[in-house]
N, C-alpha and C. Protein backbone atom coordinates (compact mmCIF):
# COMPACT_ATOMS: atom_id res chain seq x y z
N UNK A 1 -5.03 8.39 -2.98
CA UNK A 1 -5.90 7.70 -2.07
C UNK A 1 -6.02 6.24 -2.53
N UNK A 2 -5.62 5.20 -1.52
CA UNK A 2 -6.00 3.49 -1.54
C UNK A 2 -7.55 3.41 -2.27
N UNK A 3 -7.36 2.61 -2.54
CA UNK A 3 -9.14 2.38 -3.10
C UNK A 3 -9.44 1.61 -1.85
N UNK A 4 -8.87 0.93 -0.70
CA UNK A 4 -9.43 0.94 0.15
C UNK A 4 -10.18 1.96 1.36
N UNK A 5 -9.14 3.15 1.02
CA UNK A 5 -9.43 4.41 1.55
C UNK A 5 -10.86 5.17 1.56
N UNK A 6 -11.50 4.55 -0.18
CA UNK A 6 -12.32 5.33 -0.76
C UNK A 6 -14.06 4.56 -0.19
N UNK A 7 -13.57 3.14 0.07
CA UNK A 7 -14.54 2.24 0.69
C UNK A 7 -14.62 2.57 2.22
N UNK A 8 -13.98 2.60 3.24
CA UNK A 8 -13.67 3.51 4.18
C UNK A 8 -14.86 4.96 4.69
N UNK A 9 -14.10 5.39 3.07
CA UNK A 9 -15.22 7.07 2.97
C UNK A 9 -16.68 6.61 3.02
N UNK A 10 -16.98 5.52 2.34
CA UNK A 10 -18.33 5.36 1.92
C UNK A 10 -19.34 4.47 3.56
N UNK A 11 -18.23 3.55 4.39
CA UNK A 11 -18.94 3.23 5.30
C UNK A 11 -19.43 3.86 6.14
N UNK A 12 -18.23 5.04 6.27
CA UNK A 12 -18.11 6.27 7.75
C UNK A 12 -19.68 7.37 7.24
N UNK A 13 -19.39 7.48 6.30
CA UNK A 13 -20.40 8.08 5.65
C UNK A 13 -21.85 8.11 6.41
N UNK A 14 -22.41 6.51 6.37
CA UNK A 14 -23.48 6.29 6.81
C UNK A 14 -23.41 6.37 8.23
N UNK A 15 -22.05 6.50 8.90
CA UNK A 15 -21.95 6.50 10.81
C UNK A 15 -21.95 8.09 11.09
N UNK A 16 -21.92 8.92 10.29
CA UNK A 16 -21.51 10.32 10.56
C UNK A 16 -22.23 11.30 11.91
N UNK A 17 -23.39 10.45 11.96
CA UNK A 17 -24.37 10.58 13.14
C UNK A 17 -24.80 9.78 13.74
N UNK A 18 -24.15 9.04 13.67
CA UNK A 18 -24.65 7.66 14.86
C UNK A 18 -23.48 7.91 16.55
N UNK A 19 -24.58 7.25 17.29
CA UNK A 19 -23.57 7.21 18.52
C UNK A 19 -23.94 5.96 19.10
N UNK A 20 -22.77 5.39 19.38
CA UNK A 20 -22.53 4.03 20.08
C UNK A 20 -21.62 3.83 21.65
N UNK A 21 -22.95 2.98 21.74
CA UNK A 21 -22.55 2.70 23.09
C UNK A 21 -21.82 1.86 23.53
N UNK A 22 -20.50 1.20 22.70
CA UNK A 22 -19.74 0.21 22.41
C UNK A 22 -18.95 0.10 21.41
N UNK A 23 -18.14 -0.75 21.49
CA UNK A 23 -17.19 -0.96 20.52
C UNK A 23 -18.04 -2.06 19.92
N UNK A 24 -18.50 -2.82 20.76
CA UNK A 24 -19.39 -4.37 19.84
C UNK A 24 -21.00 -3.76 19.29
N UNK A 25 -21.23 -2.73 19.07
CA UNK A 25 -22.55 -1.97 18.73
C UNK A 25 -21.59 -1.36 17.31
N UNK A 26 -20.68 -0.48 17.02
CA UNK A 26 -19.71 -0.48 16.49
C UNK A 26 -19.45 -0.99 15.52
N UNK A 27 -19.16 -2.04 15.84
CA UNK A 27 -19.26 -3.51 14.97
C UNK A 27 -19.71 -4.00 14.19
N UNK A 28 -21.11 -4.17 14.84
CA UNK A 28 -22.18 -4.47 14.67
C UNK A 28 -22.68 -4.16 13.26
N UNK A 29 -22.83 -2.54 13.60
CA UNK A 29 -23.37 -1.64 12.53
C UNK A 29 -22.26 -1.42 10.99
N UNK A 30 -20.99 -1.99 11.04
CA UNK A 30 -19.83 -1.79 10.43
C UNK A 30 -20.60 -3.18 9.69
N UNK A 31 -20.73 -4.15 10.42
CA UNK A 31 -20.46 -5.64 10.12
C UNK A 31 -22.31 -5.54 8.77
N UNK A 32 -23.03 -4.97 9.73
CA UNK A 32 -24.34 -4.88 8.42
C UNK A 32 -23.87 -3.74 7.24
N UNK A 33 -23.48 -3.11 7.41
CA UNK A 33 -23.11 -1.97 6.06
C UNK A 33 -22.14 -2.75 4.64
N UNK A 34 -21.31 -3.49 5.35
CA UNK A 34 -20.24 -4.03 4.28
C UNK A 34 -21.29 -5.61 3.94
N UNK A 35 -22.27 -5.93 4.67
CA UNK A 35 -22.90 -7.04 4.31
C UNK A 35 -23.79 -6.91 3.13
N UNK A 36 -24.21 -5.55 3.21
CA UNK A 36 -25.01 -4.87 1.74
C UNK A 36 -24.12 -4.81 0.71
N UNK A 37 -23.30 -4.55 0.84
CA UNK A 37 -22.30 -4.45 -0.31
C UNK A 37 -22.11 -5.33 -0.89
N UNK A 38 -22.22 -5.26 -2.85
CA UNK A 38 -21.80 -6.44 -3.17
C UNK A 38 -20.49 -6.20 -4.68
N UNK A 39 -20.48 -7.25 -4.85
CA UNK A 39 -18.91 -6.72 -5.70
C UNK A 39 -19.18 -5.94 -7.00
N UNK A 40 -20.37 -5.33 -7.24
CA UNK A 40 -20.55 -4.37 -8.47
C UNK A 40 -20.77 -2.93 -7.63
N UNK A 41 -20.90 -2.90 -6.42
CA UNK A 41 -20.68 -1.78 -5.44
C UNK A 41 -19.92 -1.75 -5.10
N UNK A 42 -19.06 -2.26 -4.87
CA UNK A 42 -17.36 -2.29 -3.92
C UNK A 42 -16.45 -2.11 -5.45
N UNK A 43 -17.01 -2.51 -6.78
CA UNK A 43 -16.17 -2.12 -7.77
C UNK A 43 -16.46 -0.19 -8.36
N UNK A 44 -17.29 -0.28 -8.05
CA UNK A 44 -18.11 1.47 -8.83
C UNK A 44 -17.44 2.18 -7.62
N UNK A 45 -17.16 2.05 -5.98
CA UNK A 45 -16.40 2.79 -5.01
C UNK A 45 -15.48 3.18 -5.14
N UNK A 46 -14.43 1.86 -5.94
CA UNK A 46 -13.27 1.46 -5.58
C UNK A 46 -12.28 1.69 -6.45
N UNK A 47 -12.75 1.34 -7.76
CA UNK A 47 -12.54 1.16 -9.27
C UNK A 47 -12.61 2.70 -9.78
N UNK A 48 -10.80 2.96 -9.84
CA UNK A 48 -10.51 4.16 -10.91
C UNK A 48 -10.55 3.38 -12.36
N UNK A 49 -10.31 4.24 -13.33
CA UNK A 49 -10.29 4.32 -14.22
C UNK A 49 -8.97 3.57 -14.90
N UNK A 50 -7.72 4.42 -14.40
CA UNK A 50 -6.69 3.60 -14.53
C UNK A 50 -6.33 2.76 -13.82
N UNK A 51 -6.68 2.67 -12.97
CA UNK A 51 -6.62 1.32 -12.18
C UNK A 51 -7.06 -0.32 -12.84
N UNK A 52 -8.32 0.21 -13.22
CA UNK A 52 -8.81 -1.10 -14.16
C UNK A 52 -8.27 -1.27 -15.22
N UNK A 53 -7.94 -0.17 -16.21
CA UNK A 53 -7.28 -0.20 -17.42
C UNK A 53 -5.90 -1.15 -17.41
N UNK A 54 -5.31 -0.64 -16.15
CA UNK A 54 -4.00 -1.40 -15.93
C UNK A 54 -4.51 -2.72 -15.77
N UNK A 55 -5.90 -3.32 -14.47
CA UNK A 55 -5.54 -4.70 -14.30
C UNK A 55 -5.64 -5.45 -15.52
N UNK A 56 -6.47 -4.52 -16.50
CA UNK A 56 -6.96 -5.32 -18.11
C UNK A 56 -5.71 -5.23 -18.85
N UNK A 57 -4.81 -4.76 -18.67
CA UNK A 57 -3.82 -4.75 -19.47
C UNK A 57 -2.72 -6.12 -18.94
N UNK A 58 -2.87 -5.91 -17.95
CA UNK A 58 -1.62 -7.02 -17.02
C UNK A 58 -2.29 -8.44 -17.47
N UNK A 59 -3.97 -8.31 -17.70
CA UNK A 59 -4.83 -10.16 -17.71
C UNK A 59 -5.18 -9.95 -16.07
N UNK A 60 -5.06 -9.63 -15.41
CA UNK A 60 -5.49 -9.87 -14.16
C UNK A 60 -7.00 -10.28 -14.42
N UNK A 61 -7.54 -11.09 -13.83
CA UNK A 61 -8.78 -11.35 -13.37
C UNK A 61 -9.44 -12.11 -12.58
């Protein structure tokens, strides 16, 4: 699974019972969920284990 995949899981999550009357309502509600998010939440979602190990190994940062 993408670690984008896993961020994905976590938005749908909160829509699992919502119903919209639009694609721009939709949106909307997509566009406030990822606005809460901030990059020590999008890293704890996203962020395997080896995944990070590797970018620390390569210097990535």
């Amino acid at each position: 699974m993408n670690p984008i995949e896993r961020l994905w899981e976590e938005i749908k999550r909160h829509l699992s019972w919502e119903c919209f009357g639009n694609l721009d309502e939709l949106r909307t509600v997509i566009w406030q969920r990822l606005e809460k998010l901030n990059t020590s939440i999008v890293a704890s979602i996203t962020g395997w284990g080896f995944i990070l190990d590797a970018l620390f190994v390569s210097g990535f940062s």
